[in-house]
C-alpha atoms as a PDB file:
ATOM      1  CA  UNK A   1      74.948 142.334 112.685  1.00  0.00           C
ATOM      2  CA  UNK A   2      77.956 140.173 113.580  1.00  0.00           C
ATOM      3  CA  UNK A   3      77.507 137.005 115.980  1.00  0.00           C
ATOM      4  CA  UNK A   4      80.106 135.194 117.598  1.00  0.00           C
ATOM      5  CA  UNK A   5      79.652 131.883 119.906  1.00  0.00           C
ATOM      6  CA  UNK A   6      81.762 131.935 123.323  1.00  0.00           C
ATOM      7  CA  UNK A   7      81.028 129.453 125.476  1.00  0.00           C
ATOM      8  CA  UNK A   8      77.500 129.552 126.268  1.00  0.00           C
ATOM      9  CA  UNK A   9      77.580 133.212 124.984  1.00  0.00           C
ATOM     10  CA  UNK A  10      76.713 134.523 121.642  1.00  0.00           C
ATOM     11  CA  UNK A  11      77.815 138.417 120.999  1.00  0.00           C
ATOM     12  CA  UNK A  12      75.678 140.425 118.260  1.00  0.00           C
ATOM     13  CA  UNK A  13      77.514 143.102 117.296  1.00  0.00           C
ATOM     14  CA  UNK A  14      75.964 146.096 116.006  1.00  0.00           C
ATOM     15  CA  UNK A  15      72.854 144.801 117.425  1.00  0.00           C
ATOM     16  CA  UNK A  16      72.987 148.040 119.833  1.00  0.00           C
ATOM     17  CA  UNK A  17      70.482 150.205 117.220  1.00  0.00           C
ATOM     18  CA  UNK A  18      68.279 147.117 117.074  1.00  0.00           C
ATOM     19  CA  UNK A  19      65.003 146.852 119.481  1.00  0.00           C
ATOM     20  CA  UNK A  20      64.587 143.708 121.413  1.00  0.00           C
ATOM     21  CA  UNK A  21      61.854 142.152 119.270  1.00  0.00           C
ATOM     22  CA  UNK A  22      64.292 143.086 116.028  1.00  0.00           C
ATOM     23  CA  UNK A  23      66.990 140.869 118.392  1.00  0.00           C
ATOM     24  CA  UNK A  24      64.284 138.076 118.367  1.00  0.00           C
ATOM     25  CA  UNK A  25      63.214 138.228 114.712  1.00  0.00           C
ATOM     26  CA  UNK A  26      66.727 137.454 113.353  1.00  0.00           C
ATOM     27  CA  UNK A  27      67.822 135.074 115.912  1.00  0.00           C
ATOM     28  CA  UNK A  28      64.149 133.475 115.282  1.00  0.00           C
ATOM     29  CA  UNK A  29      65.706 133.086 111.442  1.00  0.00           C
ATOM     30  CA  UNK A  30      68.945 131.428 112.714  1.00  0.00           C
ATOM     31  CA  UNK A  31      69.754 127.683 113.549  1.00  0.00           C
ATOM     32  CA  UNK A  32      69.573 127.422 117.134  1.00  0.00           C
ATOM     33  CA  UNK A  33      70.597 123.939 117.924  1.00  0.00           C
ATOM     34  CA  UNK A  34      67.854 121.804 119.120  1.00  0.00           C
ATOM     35  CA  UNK A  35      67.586 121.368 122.980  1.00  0.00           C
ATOM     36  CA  UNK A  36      69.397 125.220 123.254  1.00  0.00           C
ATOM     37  CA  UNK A  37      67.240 127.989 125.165  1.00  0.00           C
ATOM     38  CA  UNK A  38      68.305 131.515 124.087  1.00  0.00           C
ATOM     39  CA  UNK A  39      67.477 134.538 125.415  1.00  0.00           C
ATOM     40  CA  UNK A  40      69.461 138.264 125.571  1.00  0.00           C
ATOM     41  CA  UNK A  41      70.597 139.746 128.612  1.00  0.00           C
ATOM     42  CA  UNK A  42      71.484 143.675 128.926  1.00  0.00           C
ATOM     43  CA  UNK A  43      71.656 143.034 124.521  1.00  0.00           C
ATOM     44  CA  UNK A  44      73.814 139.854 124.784  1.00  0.00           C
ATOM     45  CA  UNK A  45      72.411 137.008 123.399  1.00  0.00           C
ATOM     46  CA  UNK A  46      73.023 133.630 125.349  1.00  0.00           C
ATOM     47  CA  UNK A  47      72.636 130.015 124.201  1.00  0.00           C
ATOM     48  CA  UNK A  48      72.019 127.461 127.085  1.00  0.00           C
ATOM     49  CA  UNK A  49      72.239 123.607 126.448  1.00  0.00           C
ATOM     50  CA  UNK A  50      69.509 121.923 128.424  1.00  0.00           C
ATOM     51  CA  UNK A  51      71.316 119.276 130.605  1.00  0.00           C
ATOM     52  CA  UNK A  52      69.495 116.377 131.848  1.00  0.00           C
ATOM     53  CA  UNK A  53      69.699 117.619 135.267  1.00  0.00           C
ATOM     54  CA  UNK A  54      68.734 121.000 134.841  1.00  0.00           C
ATOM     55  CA  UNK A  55      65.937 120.003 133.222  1.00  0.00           C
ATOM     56  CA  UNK A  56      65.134 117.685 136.359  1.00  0.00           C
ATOM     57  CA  UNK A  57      65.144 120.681 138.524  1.00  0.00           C
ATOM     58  CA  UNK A  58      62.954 122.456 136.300  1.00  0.00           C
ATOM     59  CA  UNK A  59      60.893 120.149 136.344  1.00  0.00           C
ATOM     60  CA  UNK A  60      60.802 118.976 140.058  1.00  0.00           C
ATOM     61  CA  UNK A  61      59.939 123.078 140.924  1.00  0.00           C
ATOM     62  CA  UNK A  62      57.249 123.549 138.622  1.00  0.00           C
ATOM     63  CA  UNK A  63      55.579 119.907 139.743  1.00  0.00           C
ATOM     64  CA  UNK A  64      55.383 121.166 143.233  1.00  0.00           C
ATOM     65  CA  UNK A  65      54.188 124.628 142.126  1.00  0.00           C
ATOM     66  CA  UNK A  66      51.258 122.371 140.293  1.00  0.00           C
ATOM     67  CA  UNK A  67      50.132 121.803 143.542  1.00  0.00           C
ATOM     68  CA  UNK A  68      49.283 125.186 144.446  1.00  0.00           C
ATOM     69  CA  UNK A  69      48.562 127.200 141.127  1.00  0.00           C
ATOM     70  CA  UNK A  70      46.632 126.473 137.977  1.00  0.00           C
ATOM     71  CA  UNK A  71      48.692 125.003 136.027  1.00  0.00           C
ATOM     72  CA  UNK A  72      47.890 127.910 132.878  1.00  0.00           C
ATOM     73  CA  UNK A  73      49.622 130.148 135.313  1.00  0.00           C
ATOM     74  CA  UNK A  74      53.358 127.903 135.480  1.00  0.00           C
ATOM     75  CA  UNK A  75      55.406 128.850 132.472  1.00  0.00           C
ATOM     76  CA  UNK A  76      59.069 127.597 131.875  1.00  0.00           C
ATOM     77  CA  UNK A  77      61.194 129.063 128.517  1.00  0.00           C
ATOM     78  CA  UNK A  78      58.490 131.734 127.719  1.00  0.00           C
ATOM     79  CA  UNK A  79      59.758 135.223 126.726  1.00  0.00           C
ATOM     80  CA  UNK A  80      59.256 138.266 128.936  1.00  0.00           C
ATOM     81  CA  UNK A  81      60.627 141.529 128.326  1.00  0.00           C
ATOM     82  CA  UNK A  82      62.315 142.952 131.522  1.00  0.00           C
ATOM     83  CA  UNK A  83      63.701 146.214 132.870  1.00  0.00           C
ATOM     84  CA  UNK A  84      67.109 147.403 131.653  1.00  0.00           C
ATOM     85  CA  UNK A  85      68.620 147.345 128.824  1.00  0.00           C
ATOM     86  CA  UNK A  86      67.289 144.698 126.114  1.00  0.00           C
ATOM     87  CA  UNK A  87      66.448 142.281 128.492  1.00  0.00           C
ATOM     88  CA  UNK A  88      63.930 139.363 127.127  1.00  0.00           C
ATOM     89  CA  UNK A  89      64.349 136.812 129.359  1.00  0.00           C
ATOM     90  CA  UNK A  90      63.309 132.574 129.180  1.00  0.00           C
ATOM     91  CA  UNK A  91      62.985 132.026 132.730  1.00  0.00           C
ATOM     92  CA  UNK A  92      63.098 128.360 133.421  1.00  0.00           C
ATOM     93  CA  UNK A  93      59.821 128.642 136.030  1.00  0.00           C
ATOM     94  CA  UNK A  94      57.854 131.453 135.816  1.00  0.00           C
ATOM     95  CA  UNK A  95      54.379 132.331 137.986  1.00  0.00           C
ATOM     96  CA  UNK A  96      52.365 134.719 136.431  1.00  0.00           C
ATOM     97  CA  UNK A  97      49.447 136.257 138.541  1.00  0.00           C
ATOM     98  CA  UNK A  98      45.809 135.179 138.521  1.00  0.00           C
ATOM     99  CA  UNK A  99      43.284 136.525 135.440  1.00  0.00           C
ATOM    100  CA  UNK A 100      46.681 137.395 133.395  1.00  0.00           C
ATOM    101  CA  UNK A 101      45.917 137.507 129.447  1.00  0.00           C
ATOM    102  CA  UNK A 102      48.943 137.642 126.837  1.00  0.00           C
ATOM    103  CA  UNK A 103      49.593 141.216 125.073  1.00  0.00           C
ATOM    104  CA  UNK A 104      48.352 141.746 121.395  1.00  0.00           C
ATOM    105  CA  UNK A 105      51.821 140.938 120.515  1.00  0.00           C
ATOM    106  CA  UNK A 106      51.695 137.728 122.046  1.00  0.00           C
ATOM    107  CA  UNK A 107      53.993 137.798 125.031  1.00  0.00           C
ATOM    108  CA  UNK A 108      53.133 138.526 129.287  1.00  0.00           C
ATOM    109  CA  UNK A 109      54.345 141.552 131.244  1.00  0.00           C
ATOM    110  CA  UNK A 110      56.913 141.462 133.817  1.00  0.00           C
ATOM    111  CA  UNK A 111      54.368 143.507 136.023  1.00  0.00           C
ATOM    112  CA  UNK A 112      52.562 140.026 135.926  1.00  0.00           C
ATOM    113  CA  UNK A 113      55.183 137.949 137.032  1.00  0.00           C
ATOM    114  CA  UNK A 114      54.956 136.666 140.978  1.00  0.00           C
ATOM    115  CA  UNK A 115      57.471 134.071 141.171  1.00  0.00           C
ATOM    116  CA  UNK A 116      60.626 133.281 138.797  1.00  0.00           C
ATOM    117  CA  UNK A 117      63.037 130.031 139.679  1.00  0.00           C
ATOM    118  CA  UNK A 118      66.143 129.797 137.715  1.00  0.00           C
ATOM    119  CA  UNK A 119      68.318 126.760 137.671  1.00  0.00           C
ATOM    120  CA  UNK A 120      72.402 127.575 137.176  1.00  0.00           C
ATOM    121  CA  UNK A 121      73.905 126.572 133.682  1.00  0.00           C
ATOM    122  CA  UNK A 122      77.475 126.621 134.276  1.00  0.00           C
ATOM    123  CA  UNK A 123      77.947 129.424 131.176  1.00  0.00           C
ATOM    124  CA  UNK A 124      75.219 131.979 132.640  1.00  0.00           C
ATOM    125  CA  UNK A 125      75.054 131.568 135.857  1.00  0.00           C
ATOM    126  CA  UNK A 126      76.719 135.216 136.416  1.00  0.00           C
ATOM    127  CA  UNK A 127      73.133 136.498 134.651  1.00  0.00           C
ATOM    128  CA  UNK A 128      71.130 134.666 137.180  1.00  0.00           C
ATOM    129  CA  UNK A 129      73.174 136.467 140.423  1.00  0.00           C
ATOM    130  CA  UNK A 130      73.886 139.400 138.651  1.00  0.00           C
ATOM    131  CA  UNK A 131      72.149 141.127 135.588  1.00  0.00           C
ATOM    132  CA  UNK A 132      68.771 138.951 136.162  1.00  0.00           C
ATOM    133  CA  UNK A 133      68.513 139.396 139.832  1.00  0.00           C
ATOM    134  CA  UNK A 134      68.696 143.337 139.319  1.00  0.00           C
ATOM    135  CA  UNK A 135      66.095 143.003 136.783  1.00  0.00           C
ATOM    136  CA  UNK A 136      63.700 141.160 138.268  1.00  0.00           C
ATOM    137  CA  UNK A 137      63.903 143.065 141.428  1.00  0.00           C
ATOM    138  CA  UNK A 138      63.373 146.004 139.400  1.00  0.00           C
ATOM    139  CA  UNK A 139      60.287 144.429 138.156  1.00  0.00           C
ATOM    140  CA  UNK A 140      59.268 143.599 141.059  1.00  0.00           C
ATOM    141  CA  UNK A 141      58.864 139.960 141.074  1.00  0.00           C
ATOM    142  CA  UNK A 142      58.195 139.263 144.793  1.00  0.00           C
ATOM    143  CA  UNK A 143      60.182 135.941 144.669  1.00  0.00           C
ATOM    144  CA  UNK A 144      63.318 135.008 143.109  1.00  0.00           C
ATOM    145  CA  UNK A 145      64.553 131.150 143.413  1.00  0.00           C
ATOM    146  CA  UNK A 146      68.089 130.624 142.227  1.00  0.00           C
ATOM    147  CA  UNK A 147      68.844 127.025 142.475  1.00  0.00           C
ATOM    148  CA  UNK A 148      72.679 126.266 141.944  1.00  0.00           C
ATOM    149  CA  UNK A 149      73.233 122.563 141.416  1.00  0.00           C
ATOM    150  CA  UNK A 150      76.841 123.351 141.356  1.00  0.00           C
ATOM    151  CA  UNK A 151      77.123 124.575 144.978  1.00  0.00           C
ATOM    152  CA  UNK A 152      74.348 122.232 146.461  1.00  0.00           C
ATOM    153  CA  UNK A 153      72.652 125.348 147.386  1.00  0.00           C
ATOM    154  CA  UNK A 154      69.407 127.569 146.487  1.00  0.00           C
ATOM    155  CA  UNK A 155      69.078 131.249 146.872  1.00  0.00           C
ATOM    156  CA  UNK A 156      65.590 132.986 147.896  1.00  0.00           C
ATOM    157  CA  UNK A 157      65.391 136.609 147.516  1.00  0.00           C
ATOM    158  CA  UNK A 158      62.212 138.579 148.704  1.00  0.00           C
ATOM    159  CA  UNK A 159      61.512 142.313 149.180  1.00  0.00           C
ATOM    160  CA  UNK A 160      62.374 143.737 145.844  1.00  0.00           C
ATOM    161  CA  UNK A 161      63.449 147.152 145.241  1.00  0.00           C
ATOM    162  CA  UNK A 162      64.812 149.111 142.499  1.00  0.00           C
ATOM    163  CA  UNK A 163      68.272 148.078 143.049  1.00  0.00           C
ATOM    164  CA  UNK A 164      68.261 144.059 143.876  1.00  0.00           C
ATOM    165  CA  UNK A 165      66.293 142.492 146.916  1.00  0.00           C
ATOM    166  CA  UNK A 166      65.745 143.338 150.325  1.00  0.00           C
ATOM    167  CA  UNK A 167      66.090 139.553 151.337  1.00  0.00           C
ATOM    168  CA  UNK A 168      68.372 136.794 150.648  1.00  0.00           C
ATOM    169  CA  UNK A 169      68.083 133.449 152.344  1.00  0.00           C
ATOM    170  CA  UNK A 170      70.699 130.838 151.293  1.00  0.00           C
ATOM    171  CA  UNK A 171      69.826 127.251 151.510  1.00  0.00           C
ATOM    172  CA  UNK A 172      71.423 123.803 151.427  1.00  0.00           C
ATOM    173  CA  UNK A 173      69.743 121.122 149.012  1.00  0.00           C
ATOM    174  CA  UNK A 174      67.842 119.391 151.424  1.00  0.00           C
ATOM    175  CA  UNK A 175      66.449 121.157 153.379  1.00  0.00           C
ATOM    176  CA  UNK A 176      63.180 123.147 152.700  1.00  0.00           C
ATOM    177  CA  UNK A 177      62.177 126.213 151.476  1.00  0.00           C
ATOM    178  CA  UNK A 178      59.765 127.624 153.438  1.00  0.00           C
ATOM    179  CA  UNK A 179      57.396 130.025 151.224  1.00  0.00           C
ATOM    180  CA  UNK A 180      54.041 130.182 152.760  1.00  0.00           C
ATOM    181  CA  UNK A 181      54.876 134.217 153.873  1.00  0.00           C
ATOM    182  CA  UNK A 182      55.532 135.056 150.820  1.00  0.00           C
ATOM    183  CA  UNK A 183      52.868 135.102 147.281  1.00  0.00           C
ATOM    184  CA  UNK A 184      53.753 131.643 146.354  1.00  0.00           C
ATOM    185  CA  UNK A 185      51.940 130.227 149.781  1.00  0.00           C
ATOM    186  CA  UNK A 186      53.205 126.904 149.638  1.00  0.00           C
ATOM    187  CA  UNK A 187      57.385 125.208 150.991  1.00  0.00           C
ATOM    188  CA  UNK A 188      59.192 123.217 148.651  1.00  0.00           C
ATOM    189  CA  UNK A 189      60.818 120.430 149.613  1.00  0.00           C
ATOM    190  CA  UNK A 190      64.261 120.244 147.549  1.00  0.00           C
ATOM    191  CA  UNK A 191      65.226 116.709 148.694  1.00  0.00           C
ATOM    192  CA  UNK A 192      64.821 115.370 145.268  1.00  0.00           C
ATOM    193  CA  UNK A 193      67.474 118.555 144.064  1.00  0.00           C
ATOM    194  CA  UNK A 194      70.180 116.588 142.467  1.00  0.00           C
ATOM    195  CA  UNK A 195      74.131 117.782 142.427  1.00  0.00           C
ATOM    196  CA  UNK A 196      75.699 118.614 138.668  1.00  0.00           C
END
């Protein structure tokens, strides 16, 4: 297996004939840098520095979320596996469904997933629009949250279906996102959303 850094990106070569939790098991052996999250995406694995701000946002999503879900349901940075090809994802906010346990090989289903939020790092955000937002509609997460501190803007997708979402609603930071049709029952207010 070769690796090579670009960017945000880190390529493992011959890492094709290698199952996802073989992926894991060497990069668990590796020196990740402290305050990176790394996860692969369609068998590329990617190496995020957590920025102050992103964090922020991470943080101001899952505090409202508190409000309205126990908080053993609110994950951020856990591994799920999801549709397509080698895709273990570290969502930045994840909801999992009521009663959920963790598999005997200690991770959560995608099937379990109701809600995923993902704030843009400037390397990957072409995962969260594209590869991730095909996955998780394929998993059918009911509601996708892209917030984009670059653009000032968050992106709500509903209505999943095999081949990306039904529903996209684009909104200005600001302004509030109005969930209470959807699973996650509550609106989140993103005046606090800072620009990057």
């Amino acid at each position: 297996m070769t690796i090579a850094l670009h960017d945000d990106r880190t390529d493992m070569a011959d890492g094709d004939d290698l199952s996802l939790d073989e992926l894991f098991e060497r990069l668990e052996r590796m020196p990740v840098p402290e305050g990176y999250k790394v996860e692969i995406v369609e068998g590329i694995v990617y190496m995020s520095p957590q920025r102050p701000n992103h964090w922020d946002l991470i943080f101001e999503i899952s505090s409202q979320l508190d409000a309205r879900y126990a908080r053993k349901r609110i994950k951020s940075d856990v591994r799920i596996d999801f549709p397509g090809h080698q895709n273990g994802f570290a969502s930045d906010v994840t909801v999992l469904r009521e009663g959920v346990a963790i598999t005997p090989s200690a991770r959560y289903r995608h099937e379990d997933v109701e809600f995923v939020a993902e704030v843009i790092s400037k390397g990957t955000g072409a995962n969260d629009y594209g590869p991730k937002n095909r996955a998780y509609a394929a998993a059918g997460v009911p509601v996708y949250l892209i917030v984009d501190p670059y653009a000032g803007r968050c992106h709500v997708y509903t209505q999943p279906k095999d081949v990306g979402y039904g529903s996209q609603l684009t909104i200005d930071f600001g302004i509030d996102i109005d969930l209470t049709d959807t699973v996650v029952g509550i609106t989140l207010t993103t005046d606090a959303f800072a620009r990057d």
